[in-house]
Protein backbone atom coordinates (compact mmCIF):
# COMPACT_ATOMS: atom_id res chain seq x y z
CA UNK A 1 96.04 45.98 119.61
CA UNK A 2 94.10 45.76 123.03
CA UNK A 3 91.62 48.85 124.09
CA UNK A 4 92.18 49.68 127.60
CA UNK A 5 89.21 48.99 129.69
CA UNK A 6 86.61 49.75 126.44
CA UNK A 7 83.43 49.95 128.00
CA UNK A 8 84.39 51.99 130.60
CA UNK A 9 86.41 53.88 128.72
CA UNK A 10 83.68 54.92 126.11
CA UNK A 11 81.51 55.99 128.77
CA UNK A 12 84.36 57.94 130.51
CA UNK A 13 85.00 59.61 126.84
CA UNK A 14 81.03 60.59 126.50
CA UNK A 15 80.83 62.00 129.61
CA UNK A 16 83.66 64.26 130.71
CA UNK A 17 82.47 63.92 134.33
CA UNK A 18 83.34 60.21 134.98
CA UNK A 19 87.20 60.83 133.97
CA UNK A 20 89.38 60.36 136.27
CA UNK A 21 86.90 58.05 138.80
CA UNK A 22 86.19 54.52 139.08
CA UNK A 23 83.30 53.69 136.58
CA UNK A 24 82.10 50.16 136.43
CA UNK A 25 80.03 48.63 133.41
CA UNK A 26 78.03 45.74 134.31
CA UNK A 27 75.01 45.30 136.79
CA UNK A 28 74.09 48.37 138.94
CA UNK A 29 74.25 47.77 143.00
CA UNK A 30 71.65 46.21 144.62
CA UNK A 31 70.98 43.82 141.70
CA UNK A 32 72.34 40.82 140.85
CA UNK A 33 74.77 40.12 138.00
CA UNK A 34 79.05 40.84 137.51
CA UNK A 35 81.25 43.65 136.20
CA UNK A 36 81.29 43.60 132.22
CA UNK A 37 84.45 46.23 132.81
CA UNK A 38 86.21 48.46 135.67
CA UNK A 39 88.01 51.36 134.48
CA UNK A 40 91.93 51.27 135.95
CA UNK A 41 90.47 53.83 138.61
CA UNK A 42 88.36 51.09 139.58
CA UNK A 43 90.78 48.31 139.11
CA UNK A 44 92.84 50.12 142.13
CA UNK A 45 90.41 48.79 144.74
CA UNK A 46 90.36 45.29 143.52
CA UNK A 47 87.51 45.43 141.13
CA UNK A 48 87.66 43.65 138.09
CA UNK A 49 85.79 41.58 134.64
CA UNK A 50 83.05 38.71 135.91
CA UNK A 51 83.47 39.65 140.04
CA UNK A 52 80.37 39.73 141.46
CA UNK A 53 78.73 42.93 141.44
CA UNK A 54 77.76 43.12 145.20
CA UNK A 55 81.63 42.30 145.50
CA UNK A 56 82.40 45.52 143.38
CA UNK A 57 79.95 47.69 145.16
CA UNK A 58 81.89 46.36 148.49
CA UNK A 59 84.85 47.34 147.43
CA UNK A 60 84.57 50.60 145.60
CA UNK A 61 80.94 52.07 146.59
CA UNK A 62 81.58 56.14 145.22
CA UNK A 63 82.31 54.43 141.57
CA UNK A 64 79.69 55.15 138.57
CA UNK A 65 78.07 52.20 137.85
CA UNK A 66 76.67 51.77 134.51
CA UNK A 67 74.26 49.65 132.74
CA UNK A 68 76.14 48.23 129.35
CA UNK A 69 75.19 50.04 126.27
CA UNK A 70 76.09 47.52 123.23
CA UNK A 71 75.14 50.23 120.77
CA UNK A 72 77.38 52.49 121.61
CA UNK A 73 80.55 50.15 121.79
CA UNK A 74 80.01 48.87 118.72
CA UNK A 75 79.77 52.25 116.98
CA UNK A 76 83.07 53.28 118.73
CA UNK A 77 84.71 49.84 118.21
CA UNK A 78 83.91 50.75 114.24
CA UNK A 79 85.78 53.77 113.87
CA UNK A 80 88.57 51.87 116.17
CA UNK A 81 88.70 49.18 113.15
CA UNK A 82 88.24 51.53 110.86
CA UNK A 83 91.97 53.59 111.96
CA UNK A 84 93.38 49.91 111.69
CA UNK A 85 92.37 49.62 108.14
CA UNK A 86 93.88 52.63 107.30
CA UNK A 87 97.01 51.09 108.56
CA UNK A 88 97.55 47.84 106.92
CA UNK A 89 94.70 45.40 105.44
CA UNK A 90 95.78 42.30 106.61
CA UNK A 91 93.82 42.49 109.82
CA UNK A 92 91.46 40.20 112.28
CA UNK A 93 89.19 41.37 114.63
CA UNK A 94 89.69 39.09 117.65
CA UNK A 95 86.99 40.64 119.64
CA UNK A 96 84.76 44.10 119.82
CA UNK A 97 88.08 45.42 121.70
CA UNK A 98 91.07 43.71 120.02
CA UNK A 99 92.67 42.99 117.13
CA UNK A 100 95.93 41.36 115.38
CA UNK A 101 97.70 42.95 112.63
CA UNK A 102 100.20 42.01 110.17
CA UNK A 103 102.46 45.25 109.91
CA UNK A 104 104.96 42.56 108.07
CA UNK A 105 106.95 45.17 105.43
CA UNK A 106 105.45 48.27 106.56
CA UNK A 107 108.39 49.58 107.78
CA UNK A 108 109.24 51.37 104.30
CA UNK A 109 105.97 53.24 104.81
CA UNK A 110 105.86 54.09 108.80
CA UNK A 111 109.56 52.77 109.88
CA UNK A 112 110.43 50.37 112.50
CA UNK A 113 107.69 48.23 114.33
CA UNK A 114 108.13 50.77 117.59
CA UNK A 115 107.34 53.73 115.39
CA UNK A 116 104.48 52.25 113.91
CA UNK A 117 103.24 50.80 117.51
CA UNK A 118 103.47 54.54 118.21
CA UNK A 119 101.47 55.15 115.36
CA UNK A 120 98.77 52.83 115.46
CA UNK A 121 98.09 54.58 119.40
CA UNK A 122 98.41 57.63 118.40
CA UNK A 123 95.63 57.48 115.19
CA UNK A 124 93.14 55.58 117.59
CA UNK A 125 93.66 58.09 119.99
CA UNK A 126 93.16 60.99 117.81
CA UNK A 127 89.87 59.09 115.84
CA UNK A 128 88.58 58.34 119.22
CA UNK A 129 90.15 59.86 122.21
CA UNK A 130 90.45 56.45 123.55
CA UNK A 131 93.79 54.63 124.31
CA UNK A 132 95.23 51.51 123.16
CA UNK A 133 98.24 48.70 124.60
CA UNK A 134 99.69 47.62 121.70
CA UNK A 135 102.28 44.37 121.67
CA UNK A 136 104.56 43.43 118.45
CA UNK A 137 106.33 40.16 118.89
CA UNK A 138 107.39 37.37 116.03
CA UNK A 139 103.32 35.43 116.90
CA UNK A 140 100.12 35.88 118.43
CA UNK A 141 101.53 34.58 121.49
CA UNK A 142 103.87 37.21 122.34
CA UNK A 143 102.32 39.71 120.76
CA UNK A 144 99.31 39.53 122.90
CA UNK A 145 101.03 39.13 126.34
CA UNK A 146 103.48 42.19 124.69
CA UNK A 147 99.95 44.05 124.34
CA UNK A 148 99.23 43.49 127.90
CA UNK A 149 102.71 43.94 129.60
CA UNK A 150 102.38 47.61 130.10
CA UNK A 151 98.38 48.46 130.46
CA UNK A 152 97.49 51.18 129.83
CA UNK A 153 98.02 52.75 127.52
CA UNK A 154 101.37 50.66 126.65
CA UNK A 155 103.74 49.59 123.81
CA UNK A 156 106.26 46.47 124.08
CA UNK A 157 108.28 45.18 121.19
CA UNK A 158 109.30 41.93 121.38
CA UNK A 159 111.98 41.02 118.49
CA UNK A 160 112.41 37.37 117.96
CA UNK A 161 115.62 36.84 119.57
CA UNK A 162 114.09 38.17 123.00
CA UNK A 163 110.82 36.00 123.27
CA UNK A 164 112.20 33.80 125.39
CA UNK A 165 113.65 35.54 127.59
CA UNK A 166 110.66 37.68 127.18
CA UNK A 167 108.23 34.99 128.43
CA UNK A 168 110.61 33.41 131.35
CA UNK A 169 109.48 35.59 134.73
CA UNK A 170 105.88 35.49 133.40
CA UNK A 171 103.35 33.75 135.98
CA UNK A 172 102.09 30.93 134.17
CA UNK A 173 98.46 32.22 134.79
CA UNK A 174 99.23 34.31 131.98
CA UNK A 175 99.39 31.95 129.51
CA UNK A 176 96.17 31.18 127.22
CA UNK A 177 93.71 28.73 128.22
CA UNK A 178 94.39 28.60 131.61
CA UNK A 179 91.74 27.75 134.10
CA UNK A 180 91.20 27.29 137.92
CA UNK A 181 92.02 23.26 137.63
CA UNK A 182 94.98 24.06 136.00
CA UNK A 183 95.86 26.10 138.23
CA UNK A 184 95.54 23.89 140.85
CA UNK A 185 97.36 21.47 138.85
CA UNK A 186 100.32 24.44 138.55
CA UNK A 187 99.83 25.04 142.00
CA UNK A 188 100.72 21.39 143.29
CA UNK A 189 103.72 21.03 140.84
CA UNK A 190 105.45 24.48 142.64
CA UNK A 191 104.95 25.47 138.43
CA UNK A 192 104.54 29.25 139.27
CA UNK A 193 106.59 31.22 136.32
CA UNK A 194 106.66 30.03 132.41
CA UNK A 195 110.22 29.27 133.18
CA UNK A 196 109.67 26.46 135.58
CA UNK A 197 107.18 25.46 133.28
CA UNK A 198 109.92 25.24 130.35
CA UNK A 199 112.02 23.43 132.73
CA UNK A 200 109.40 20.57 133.17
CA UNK A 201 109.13 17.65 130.50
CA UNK A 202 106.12 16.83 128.53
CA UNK A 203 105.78 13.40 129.27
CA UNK A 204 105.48 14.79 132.77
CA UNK A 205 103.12 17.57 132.10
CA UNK A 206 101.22 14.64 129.56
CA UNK A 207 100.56 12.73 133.06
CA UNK A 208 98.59 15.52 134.88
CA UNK A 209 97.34 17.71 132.70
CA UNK A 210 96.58 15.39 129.18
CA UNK A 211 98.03 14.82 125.82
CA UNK A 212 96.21 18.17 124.63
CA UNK A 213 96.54 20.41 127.26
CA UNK A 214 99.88 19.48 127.78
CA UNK A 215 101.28 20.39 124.26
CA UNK A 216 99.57 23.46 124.69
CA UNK A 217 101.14 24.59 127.52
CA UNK A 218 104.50 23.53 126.71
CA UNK A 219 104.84 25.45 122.91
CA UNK A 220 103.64 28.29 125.12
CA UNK A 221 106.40 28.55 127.28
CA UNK A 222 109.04 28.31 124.51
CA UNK A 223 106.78 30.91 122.52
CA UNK A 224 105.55 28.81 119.59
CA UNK A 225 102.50 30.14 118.05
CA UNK A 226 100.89 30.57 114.49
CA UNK A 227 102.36 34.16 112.88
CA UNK A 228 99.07 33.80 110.86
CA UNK A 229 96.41 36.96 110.96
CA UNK A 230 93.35 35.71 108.98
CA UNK A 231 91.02 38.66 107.92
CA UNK A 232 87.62 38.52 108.06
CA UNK A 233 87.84 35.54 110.71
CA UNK A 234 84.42 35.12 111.99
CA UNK A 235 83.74 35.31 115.94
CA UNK A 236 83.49 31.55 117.49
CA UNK A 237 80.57 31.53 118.94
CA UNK A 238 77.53 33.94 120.01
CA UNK A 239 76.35 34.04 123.29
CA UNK A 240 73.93 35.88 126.13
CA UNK A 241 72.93 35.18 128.97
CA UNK A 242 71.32 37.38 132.12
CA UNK A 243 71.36 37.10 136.21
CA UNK A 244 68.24 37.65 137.54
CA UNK A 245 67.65 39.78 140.57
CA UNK A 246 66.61 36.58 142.70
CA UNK A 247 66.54 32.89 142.25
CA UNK A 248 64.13 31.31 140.09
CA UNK A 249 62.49 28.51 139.79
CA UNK A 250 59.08 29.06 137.31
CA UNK A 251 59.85 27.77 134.15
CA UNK A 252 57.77 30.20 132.23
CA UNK A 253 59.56 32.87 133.59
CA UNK A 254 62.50 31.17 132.32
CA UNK A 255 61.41 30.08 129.21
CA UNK A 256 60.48 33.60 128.00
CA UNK A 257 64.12 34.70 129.19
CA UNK A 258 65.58 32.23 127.52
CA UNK A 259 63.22 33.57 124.08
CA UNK A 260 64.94 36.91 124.51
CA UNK A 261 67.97 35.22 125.10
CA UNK A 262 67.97 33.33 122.03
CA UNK A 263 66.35 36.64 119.84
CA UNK A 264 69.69 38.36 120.70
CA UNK A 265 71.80 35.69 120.26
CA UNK A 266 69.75 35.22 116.65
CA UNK A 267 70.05 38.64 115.42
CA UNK A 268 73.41 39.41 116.02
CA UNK A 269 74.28 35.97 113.99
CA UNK A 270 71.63 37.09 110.92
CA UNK A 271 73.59 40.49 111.39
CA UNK A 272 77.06 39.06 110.52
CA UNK A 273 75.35 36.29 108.21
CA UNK A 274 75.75 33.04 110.10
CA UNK A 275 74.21 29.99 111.51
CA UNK A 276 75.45 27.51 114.16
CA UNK A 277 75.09 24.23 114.48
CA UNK A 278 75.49 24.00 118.00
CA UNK A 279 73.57 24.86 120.95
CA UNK A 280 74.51 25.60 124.17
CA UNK A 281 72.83 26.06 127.60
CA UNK A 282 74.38 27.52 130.53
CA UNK A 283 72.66 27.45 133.73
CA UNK A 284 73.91 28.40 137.00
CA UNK A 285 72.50 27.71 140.80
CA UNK A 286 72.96 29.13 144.02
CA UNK A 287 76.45 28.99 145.25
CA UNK A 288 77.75 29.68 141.53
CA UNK A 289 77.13 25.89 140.59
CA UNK A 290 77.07 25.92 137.04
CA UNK A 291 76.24 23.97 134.25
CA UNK A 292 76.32 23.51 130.70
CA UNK A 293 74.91 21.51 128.11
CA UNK A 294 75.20 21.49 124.19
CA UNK A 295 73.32 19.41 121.37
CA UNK A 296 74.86 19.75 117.42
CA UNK A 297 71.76 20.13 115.16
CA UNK A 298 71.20 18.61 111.96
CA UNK A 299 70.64 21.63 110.17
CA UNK A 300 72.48 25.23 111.14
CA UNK A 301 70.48 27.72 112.01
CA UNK A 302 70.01 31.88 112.87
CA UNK A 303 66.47 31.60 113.76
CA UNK A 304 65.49 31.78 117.46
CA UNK A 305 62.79 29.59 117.43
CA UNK A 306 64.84 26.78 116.56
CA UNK A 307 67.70 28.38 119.14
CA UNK A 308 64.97 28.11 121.66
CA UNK A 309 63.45 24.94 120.88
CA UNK A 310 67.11 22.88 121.14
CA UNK A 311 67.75 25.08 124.17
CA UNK A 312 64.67 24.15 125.86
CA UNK A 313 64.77 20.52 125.43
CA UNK A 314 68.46 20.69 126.66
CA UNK A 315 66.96 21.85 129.70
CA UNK A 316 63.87 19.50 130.00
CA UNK A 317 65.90 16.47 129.52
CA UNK A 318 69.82 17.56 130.27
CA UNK A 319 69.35 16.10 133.97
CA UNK A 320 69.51 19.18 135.39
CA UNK A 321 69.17 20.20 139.83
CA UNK A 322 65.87 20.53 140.95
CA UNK A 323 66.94 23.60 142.12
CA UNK A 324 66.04 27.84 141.49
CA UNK A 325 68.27 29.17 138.87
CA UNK A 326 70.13 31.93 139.62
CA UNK A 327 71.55 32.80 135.64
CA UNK A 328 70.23 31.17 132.57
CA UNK A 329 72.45 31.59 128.52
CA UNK A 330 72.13 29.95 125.32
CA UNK A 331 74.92 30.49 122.29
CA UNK A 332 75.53 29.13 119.29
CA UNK A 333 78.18 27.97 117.44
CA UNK A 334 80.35 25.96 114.88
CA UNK A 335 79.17 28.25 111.81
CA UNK A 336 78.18 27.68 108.53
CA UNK A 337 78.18 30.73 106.15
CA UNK A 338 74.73 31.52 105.34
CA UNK A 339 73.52 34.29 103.07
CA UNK A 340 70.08 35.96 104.02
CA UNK A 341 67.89 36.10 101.27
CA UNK A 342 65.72 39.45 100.31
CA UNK A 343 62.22 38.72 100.21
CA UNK A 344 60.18 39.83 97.24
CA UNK A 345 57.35 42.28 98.48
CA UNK A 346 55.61 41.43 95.55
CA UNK A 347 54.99 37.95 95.51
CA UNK A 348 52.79 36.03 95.84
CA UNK A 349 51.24 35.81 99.25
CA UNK A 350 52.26 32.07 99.21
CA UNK A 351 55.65 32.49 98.22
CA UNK A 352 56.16 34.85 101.46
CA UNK A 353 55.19 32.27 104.01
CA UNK A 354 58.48 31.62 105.08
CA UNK A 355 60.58 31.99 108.37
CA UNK A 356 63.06 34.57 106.86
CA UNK A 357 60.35 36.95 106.41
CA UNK A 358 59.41 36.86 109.25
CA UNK A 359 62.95 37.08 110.78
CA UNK A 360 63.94 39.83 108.76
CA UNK A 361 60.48 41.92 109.76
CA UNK A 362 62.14 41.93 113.38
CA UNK A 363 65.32 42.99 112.25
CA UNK A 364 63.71 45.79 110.19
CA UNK A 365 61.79 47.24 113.19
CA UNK A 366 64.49 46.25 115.71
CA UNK A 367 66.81 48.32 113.43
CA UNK A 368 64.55 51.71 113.41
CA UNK A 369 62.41 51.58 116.47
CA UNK A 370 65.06 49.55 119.28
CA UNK A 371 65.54 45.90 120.54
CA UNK A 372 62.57 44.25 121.91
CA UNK A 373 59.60 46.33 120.04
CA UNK A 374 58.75 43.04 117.89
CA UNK A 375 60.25 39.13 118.75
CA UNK A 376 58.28 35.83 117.87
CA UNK A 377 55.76 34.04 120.35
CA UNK A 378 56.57 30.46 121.84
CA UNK A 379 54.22 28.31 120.77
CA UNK A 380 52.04 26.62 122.96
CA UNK A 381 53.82 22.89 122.35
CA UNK A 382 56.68 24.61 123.37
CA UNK A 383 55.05 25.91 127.06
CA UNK A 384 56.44 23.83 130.04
């Protein structure tokens, strides 16, 4: 199950008025930053997900563009998951806007897997007034590519005698994983459609494209993929990151960016009760130069201080250019599970000098009064 354009969408369902035209989440004209979503309206000039957002203004300049509001997608995306449940309990949440489901012997209850694609549309729609593409195929693979074959708003059912032929006239860029060198790679070999893909060996494909990547691609195009759904699968990583309106090259500026940054990225792991090991800085340059650079931890962690002091020594001593920085991130990842303790109020005041306390003060007040009223200092060792 794959929400059709869900940011947009939820602001075109709140506010009657944007139906029907182009609305664009992301960064507002004039500013610098990308789209976070086009609505199809939008789509029809071109625009779409991570294209500039002086590109999208180009191209569509009478669309409604809109500042994200997390908040509100998340509240929506919860009643989505919550229709789901109501369907069948054997279900992952792949991201805020998608999901698998096993719908394995359901049949009895709803009938055959069209009818209860139908079905699973129709009860989002009704909960929400939002639509959903919805693909049912034999494994993740084709059921996700099913889910996108007729956006928006679409059903495909892909029985497992017909996956094959299912996947042939594909372009390869459809295929999971794929990036621009890839591409390139595709590109040279005249690889353009999973079926010339399927026709090529995988020794060959081993010699340009690795053992790894290789094997990946080639189960692909003959439609191997796990048939697994794991519930309660956690998210594999956490990440923000922000443009700013022009280049720059203070590092204080970018050190306290990179605090709120890593208070985000902190809180939303506390919120689902995990802690990464990992750290990783993005930067990126002018010209879209980017770079990234990670350090593993000994310890995992959900506390933004220690986010920002492994970020910030990534980007002391990660050779980075000399040069203004145009967009700065920082996410974690590779989790360990990691209950948050309850302070006792009534302990002794030695017993409550701790970091959780203080961590879960700022999610208290974060939680009642909004994001940003209360966040921790940077010490002064950690100043540039």
């Amino acid at each position: 199950m794959d929400l059709d354009a869900f940011f947009a969408s939820c602001e075109q369902q709140e506010q009657p008025a944007y139906r029907g035209r182009p609305v664009i989440v992301g960064a507002l004209p004039g500013h610098r930053g990308v789209v976070a979503a086009a609505s199809y309206e939008a789509r029809r000039f071109g625009v779409h997900s991570a294209m500039p957002i002086s590109e999208a203004s180009r191209r569509c300049p009478d669309a409604v563009f809109l500042r994200p509001d997390m908040a509100k997608y998340r509240e929506m995306s919860q009643r989505v998951f919550r229709v789901l449940e109501s369907i069948t309990p054997v279900l992952e949440a792949a991201s805020i806007d998608e999901a698998y489901l096993d719908v394995s012997g359901l049949e009895k209850l709803l009938g055959a897997p069209a009818t209860i694609g139908r079905e699973i549309k129709r009860r989002i729609l009704a909960a929400t007034g939002l639509t959903a593409s919805v693909g049912i195929g034999p494994n993740r693979l084709i059921a996700k590519l099913g889910s996108e074959h007729n956006k928006p708003d679409g059903l495909a059912v892909i029985p497992p005698d017909q996956g094959l032929d299912f996947l042939a006239p594909m372009p390869v860029s459809n295929l999971r994983g794929l990036g621009r060198q890839t591409q390139k790679i595709f590109n040279r070999l005249k690889i353009r459609t999973v079926a010339q893909l399927r026709a090529v060996p995988l020794q060959q494909l081993e010699k340009h494209l690795g053992t790894r990547a290789a094997l990946s691609f080639h189960r692909q195009a003959f439609g191997l993929a796990s048939d697994r759904v794991c519930p309660g699968r956690a998210r594999k990583s956490i990440s923000k990151e922000t443009t700013f309106a022009s280049d720059v090259r203070d590092r204080a500026v970018l050190q306290r960016t990179l605090l709120r940054l890593c208070a985000d990225v902190a809180a939303t792991a506390r919120r689902e009760k995990l802690s990464g090991s990992v750290v990783t800085l993005k930067i990126r340059f002018e010209g879209f130069e980017t770079r990234t650079r990670r350090h593993k931890r000994s310890t995992p962690t959900h506390d933004e201080r220690d986010i920002l002091e492994t970020a910030w020594r990534l980007f002391l001593n990660g050779r980075l250019p000399d040069k203004p920085v145009r967009l700065i991130g920082v996410g974690i990842s590779d989790w360990a599970a990691q209950e948050t303790a309850q302070a006792d109020l009534f302990a002794p005041a030695e017993a409550r000098r701790n970091p959780q306390r203080v961590l879960q003060t700022i999610d208290a007040v974060s939680e009642k009064f909004g994001k940003g009223m209360l966040q921790v200092g940077i010490p002064g060792k950690r100043n540039p």
